[in-house]
Protein backbone atom coordinates (compact mmCIF):
# COMPACT_ATOMS: atom_id res chain seq x y z
CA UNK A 1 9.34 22.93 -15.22
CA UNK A 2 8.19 25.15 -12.27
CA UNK A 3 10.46 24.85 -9.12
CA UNK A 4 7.82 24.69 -5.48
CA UNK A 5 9.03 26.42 -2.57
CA UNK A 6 8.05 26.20 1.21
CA UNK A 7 9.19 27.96 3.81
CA UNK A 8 9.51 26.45 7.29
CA UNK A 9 10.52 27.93 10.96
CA UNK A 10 13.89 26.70 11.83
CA UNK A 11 13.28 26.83 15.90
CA UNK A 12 11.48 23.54 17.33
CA UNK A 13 9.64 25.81 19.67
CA UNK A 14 8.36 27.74 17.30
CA UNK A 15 4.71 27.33 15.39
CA UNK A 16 5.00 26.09 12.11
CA UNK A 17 4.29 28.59 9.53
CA UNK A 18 0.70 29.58 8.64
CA UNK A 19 -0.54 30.58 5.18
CA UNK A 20 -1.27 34.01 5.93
CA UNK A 21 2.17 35.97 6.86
CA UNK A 22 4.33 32.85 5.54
CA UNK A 23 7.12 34.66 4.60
CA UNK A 24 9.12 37.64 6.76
CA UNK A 25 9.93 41.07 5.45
CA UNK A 26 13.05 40.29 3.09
CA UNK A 27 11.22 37.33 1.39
CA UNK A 28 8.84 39.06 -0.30
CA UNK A 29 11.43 41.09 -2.41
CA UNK A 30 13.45 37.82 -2.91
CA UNK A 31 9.93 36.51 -4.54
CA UNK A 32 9.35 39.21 -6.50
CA UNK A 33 8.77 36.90 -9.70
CA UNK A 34 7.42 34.31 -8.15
CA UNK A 35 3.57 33.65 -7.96
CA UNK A 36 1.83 31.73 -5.07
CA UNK A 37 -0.48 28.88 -5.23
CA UNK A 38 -2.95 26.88 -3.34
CA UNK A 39 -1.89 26.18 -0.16
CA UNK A 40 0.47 28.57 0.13
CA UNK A 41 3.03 27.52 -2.19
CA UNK A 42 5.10 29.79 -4.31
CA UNK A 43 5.96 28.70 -8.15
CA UNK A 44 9.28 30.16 -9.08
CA UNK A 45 10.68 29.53 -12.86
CA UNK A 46 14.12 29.06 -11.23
CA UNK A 47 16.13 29.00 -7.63
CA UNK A 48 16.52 31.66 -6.07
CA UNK A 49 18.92 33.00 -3.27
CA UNK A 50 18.23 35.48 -0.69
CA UNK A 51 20.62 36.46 2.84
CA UNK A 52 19.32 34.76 5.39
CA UNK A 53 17.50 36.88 7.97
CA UNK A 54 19.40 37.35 11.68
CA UNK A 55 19.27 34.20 13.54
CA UNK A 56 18.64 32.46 10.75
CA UNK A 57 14.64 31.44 11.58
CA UNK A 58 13.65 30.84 8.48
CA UNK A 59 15.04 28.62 5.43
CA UNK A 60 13.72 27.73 1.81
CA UNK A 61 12.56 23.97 1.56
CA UNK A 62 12.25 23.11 -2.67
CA UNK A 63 10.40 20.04 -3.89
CA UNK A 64 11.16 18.76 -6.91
CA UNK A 65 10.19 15.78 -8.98
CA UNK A 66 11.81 12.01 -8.38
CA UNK A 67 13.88 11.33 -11.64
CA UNK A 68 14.07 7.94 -11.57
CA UNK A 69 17.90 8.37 -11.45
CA UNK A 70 20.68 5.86 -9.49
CA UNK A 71 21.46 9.63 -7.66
CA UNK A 72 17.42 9.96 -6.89
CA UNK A 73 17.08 6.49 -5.77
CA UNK A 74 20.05 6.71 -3.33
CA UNK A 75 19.12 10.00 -2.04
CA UNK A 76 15.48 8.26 -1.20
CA UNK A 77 17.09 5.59 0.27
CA UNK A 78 19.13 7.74 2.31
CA UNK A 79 16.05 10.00 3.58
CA UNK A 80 14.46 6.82 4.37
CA UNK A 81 16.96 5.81 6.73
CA UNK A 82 17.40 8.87 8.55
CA UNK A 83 13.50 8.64 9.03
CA UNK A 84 13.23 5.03 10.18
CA UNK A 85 16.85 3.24 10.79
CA UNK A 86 14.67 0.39 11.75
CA UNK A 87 13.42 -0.18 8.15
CA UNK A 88 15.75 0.17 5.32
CA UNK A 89 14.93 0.07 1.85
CA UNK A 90 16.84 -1.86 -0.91
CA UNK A 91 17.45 0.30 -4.20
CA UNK A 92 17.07 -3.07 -6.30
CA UNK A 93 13.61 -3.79 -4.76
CA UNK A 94 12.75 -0.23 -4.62
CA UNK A 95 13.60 -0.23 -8.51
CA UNK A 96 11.84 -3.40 -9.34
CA UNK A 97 8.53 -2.15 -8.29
CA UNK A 98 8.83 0.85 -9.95
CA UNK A 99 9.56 -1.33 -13.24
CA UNK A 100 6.93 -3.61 -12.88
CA UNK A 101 3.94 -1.31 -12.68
CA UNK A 102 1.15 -1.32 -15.33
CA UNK A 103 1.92 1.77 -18.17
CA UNK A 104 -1.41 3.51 -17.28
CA UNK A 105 -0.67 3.31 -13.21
CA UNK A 106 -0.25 6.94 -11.31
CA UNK A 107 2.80 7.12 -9.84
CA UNK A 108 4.73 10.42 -8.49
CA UNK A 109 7.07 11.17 -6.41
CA UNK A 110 8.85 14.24 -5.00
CA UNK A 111 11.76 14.83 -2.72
CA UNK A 112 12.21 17.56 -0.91
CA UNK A 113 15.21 19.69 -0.06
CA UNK A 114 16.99 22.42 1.97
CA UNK A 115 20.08 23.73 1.17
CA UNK A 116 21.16 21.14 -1.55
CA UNK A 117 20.26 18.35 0.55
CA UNK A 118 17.80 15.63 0.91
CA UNK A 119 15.58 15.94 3.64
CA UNK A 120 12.37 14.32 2.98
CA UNK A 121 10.07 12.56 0.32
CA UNK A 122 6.65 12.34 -0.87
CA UNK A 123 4.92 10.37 -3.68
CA UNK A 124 1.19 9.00 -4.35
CA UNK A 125 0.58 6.13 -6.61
CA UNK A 126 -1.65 3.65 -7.94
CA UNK A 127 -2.16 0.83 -4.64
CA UNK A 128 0.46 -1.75 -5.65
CA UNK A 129 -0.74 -4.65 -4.15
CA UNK A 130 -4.35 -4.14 -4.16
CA UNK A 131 -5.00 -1.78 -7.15
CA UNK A 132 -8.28 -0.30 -7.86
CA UNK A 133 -9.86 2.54 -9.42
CA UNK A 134 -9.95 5.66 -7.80
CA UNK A 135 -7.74 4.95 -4.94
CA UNK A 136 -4.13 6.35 -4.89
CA UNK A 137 -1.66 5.35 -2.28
CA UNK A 138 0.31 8.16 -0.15
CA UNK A 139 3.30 8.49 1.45
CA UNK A 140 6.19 10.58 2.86
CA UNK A 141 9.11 10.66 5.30
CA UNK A 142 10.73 13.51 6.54
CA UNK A 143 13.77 14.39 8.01
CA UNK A 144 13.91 13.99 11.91
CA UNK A 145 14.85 17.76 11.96
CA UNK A 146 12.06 18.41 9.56
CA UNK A 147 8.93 17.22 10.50
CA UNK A 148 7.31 20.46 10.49
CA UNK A 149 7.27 20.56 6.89
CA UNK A 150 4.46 17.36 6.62
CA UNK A 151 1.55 20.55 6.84
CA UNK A 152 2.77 22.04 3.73
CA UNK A 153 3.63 18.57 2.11
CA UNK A 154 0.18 17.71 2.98
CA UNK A 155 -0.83 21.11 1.01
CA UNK A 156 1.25 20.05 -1.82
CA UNK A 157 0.12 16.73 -2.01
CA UNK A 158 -3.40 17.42 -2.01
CA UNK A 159 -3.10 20.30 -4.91
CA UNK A 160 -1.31 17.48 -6.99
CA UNK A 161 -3.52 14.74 -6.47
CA UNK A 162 -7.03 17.37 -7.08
CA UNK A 163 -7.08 16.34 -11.09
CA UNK A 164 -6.78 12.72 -10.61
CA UNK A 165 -10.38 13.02 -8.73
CA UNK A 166 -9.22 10.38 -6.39
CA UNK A 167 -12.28 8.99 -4.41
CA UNK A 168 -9.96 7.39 -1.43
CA UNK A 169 -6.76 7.80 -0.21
CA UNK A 170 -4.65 5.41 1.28
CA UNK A 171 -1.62 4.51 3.09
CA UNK A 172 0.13 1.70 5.45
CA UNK A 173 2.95 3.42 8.23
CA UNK A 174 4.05 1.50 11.30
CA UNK A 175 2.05 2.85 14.61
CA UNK A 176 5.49 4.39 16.35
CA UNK A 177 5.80 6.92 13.40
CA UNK A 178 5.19 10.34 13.34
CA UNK A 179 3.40 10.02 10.07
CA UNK A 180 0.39 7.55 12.18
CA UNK A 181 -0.30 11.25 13.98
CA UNK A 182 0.05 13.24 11.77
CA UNK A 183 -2.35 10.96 8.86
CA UNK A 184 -4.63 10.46 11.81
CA UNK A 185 -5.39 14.35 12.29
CA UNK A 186 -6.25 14.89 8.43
CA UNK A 187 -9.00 12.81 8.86
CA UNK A 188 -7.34 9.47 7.73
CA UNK A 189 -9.22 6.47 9.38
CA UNK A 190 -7.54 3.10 10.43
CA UNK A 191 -9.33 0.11 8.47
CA UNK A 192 -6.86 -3.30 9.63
CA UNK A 193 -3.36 -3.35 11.28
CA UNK A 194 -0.46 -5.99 10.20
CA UNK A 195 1.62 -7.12 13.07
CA UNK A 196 5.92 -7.40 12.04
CA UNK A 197 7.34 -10.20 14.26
CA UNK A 198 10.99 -11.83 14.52
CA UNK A 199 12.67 -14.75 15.08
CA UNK A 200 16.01 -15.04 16.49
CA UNK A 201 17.76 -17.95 15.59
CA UNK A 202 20.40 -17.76 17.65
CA UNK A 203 17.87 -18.45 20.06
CA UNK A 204 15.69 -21.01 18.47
CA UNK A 205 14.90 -24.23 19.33
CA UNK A 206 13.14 -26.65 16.07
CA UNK A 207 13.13 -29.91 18.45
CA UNK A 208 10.47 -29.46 20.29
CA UNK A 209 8.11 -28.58 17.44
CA UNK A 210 8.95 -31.31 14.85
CA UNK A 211 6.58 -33.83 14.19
CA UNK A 212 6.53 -36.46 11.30
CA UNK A 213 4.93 -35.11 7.86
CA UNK A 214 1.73 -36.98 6.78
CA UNK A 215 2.40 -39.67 4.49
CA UNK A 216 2.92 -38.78 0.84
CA UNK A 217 4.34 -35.37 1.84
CA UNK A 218 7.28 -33.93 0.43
CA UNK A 219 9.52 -30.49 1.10
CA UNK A 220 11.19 -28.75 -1.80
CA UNK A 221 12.69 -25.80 -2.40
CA UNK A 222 11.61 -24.32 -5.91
CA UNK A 223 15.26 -24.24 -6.61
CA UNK A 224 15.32 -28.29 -6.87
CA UNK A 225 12.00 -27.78 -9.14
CA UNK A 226 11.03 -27.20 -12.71
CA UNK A 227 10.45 -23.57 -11.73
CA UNK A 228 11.18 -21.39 -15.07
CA UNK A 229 8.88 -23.53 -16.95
CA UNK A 230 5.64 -22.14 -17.80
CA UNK A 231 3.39 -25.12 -17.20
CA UNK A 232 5.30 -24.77 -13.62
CA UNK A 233 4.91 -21.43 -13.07
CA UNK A 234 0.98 -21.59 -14.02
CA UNK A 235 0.51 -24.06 -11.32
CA UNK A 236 2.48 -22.12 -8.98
CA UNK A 237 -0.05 -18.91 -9.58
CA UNK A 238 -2.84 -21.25 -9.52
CA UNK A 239 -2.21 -21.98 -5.48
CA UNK A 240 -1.48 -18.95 -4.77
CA UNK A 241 -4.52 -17.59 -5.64
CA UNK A 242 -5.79 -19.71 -3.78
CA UNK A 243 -4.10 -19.24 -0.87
CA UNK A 244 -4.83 -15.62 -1.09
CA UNK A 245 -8.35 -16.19 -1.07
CA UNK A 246 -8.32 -16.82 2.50
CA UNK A 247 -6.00 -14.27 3.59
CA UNK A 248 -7.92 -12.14 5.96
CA UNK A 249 -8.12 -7.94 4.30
CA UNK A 250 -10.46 -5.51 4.45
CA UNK A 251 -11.51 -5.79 1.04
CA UNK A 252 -10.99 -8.90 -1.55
CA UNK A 253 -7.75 -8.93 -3.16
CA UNK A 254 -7.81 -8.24 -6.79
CA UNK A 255 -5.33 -10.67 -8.30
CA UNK A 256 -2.43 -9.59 -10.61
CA UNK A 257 -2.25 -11.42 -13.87
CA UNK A 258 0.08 -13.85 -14.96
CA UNK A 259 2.63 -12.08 -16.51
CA UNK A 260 2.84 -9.37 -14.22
CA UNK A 261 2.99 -11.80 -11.02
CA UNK A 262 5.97 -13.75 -13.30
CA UNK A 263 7.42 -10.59 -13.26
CA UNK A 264 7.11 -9.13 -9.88
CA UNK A 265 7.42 -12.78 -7.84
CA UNK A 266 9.90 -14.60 -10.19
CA UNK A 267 12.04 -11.87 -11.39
CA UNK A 268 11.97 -10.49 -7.93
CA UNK A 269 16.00 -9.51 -6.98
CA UNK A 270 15.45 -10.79 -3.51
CA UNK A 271 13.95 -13.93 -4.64
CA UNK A 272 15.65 -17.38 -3.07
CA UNK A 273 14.76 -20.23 -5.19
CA UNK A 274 16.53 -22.38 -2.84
CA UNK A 275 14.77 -20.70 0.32
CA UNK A 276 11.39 -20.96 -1.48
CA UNK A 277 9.54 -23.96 0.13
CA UNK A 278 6.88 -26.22 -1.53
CA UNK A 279 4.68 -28.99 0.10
CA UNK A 280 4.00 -32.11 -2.70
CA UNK A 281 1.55 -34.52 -2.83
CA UNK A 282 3.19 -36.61 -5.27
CA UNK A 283 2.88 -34.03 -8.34
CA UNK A 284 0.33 -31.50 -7.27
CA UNK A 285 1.80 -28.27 -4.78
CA UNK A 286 -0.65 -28.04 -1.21
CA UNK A 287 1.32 -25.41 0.57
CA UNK A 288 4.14 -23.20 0.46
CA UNK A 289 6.75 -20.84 2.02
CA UNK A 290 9.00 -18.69 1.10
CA UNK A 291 11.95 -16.15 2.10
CA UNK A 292 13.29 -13.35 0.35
CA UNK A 293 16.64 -11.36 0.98
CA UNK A 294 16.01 -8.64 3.19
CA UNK A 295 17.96 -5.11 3.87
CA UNK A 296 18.18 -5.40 7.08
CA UNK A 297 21.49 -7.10 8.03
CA UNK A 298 21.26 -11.00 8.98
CA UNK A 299 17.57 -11.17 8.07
CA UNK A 300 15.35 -12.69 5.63
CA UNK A 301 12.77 -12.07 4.74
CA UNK A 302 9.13 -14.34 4.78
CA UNK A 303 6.60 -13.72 1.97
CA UNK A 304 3.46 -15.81 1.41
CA UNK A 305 2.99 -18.96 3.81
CA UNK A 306 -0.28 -21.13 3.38
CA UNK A 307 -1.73 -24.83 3.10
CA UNK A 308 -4.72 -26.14 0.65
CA UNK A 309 -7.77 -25.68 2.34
CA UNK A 310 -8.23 -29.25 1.41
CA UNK A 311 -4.75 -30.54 3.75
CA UNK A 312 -5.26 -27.93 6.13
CA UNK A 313 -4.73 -29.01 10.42
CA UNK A 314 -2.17 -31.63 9.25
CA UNK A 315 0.90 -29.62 10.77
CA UNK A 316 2.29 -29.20 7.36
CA UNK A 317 2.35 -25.05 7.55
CA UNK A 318 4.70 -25.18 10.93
CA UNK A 319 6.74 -28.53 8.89
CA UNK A 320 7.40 -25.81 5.78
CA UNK A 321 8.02 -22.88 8.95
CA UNK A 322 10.58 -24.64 10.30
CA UNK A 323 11.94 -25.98 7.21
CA UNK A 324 12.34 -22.12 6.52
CA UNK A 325 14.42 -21.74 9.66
CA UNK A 326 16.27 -24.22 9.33
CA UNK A 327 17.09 -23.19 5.79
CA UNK A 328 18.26 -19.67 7.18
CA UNK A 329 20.30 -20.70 10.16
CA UNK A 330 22.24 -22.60 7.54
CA UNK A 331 22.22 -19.67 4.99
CA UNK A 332 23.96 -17.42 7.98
CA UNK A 333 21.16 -15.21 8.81
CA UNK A 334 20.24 -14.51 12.64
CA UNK A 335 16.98 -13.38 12.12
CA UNK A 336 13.50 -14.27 10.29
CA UNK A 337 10.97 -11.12 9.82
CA UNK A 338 7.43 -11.88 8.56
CA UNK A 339 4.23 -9.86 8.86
CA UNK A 340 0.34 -11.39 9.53
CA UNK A 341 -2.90 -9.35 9.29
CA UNK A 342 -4.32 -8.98 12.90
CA UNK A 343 -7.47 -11.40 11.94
CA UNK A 344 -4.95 -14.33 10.84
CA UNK A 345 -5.14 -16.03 14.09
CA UNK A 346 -4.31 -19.34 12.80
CA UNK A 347 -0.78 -18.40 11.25
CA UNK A 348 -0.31 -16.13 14.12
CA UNK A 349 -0.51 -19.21 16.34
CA UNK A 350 2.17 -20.66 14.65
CA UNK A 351 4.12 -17.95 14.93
CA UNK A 352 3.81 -17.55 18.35
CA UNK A 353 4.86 -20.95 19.04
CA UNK A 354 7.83 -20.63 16.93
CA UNK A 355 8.71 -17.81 19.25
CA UNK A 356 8.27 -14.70 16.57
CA UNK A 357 8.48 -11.85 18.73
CA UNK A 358 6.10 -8.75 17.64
CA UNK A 359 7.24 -5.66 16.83
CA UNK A 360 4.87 -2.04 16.45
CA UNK A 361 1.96 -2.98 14.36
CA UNK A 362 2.15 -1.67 10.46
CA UNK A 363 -1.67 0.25 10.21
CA UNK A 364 -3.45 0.62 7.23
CA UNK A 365 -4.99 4.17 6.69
CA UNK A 366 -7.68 5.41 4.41
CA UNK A 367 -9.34 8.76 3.88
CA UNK A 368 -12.74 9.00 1.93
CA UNK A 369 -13.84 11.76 0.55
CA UNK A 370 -10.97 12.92 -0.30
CA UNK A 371 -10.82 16.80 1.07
CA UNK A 372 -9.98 20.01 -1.24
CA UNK A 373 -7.67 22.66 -0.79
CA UNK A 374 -10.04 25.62 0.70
């Protein structure tokens, strides 16, 4: 397996590196058996190590596929966090979608080192939540100290992604990263934004907001329910498709299956049966909540929320809202995180007047057609 090698300027002030004149007199002898590729890359059949010229301007970068190890994971985890401290990843989330993809999806990932150590990542995969063909989801996080290197990730990326034909490329990054630039200036396009918003409980107030549920209405959590029964679980999958009908994309949502929601939703590690609300009418389920363990500390975590169209402006999705809170406050968490597409004004509403406070909207990206190396 072929070892890839950048090179990248070590001084902020300086340029970052161009294709012609990459590498300084020295390098060139220390590359000796190494040949170059598209975009400037150099294949080498094995590591190499060179004296580093005087003042040290220049230094190796190697990327090198993910291998799905508990050392790889951490390491991505890790890189992730010096990227964006204000959203961690969770290994046993990170793993479960990784497990839970279809055999024939794309996915690949990369990190990317200097010196032994993790500085960045890079990967492009099938879309997870919306698959379709043709489309392949990107992403990448770098270092603080090494954003310079996303030009010659880009490079790599779009060598490795050339036999896969991909018609579109994707990807979702908050609007306070670097990556929203630097996406934005290789021609990516935004298509819809997703607004992150918290609640502090510490801070929250329920009275004001209750009001009686209509008659015949019932709150559960899925923990006091039949849940790992299949007849169960189908009619659970039956509203959510439902629901998701009316949430607001760009493009129709292309359901997953049965067994593969089971899988992902049910066998989720985060999953809180007893923080997983349902609304009843007697035997059939009109609406639902639901809140997942989060990484961040004293957070959950709020996944699907929605009402039958049919017992819809009765109050019941702010009754299973603050059921939710009232079910973390008790469960010792200090905060509630949930996300809303910018076109959901009604659930945004309800937000609001729970007193969610918005954070930097999460931006969905695409890129069509999809450029070639020159």
């Amino acid at each position: 397996m072929l070892h890839f090698y950048l090179s990248l300027r070590r001084l902020e002030r300086a340029p970052p590196p161009t294709r012609t004149g990459l590498l300084p007199y020295g390098y060139a002898r220390a590359l000796k058996h190494c040949a170059r590729q598209a975009g400037g890359l150099w294949a080498c059949p094995q590591p190499f190590l060179y004296p580093r010229p005087a003042g040290g301007e220049f230094l190796v970068m190697k990327i090198r596929p993910f291998e799905f190890s508990q050392a790889d994971y951490q390491a991505f985890v890790e890189v992730r966090q010096a990227a964006h401290p204000e959203a961690p990843l969770n290994i046993a989330q990170l793993k479960h979608l990784d497990q839970t993809r279809f055999p024939d999806e794309v996915l690949r990932r990369f990190l990317v080192e200097q010196e032994g150590q993790v500085v960045g990542m890079l990967e492009y995969a099938t879309p997870y939540h919306n698959p379709k063909p043709g489309a392949l989801e990107v992403g990448y996080h770098l270092h603080p100290q090494a954003q310079a290197l996303a030009t010659r990730l880009w490079a790599f990326l779009l060598e490795r992604v050339a036999p896969l034909r991909p018609y579109e490329l994707q990807a979702q990054v908050r609007e306070d990263w670097p990556e929203f630039g630097f996406l934005l200036a290789q021609g990516f396009t935004e298509v819809e934004r997703k607004w992150a918003s918290v609640l502090d409980l510490s801070r929250f107030d329920p009275g004001p907001l209750q009001r009686p549920l209509p008659p015949g209405i019932v709150l559960k959590p899925l923990s006091m329910l039949p849940w790992q029964e299949e007849a169960f679980q189908r009619a659970l999958y039956s509203l959510e498709l439902e629901l998701l009908e009316d949430v607001p994309t760009r493009e129709p949502i292309t359901p997953w299956p049965f067994e593969l929601w089971r899988k992902r939703s049910l066998e989720d590690p985060n999953l809180l049966p007893e923080g997983f609300f349902l609304a009843l009418e007697g035997q059939e389920m009109v609406g639902l909540t639901m809140l997942f363990k989060s990484s961040r500390p004293q957070t959950l975590q709020t996944g699907l929320t929605g009402v039958k169209r049919s017992h819809r402006r009765k109050g019941i999705a702010l009754a299973l809202k603050l059921q939710a809170a009232a079910f973390a406050k008790a469960h010792g968490a200090r905060y509630i995180r949930t996300a809303n597409h910018q076109a959901n004004r009604p659930m945004l509403a309800i937000n609001e007047a729970l007193g969610f406070v918005k954070e930097p909207a999460t931006v969905v990206l695409r890129l069509s057609p999809v450029p070639s190396l020159p």
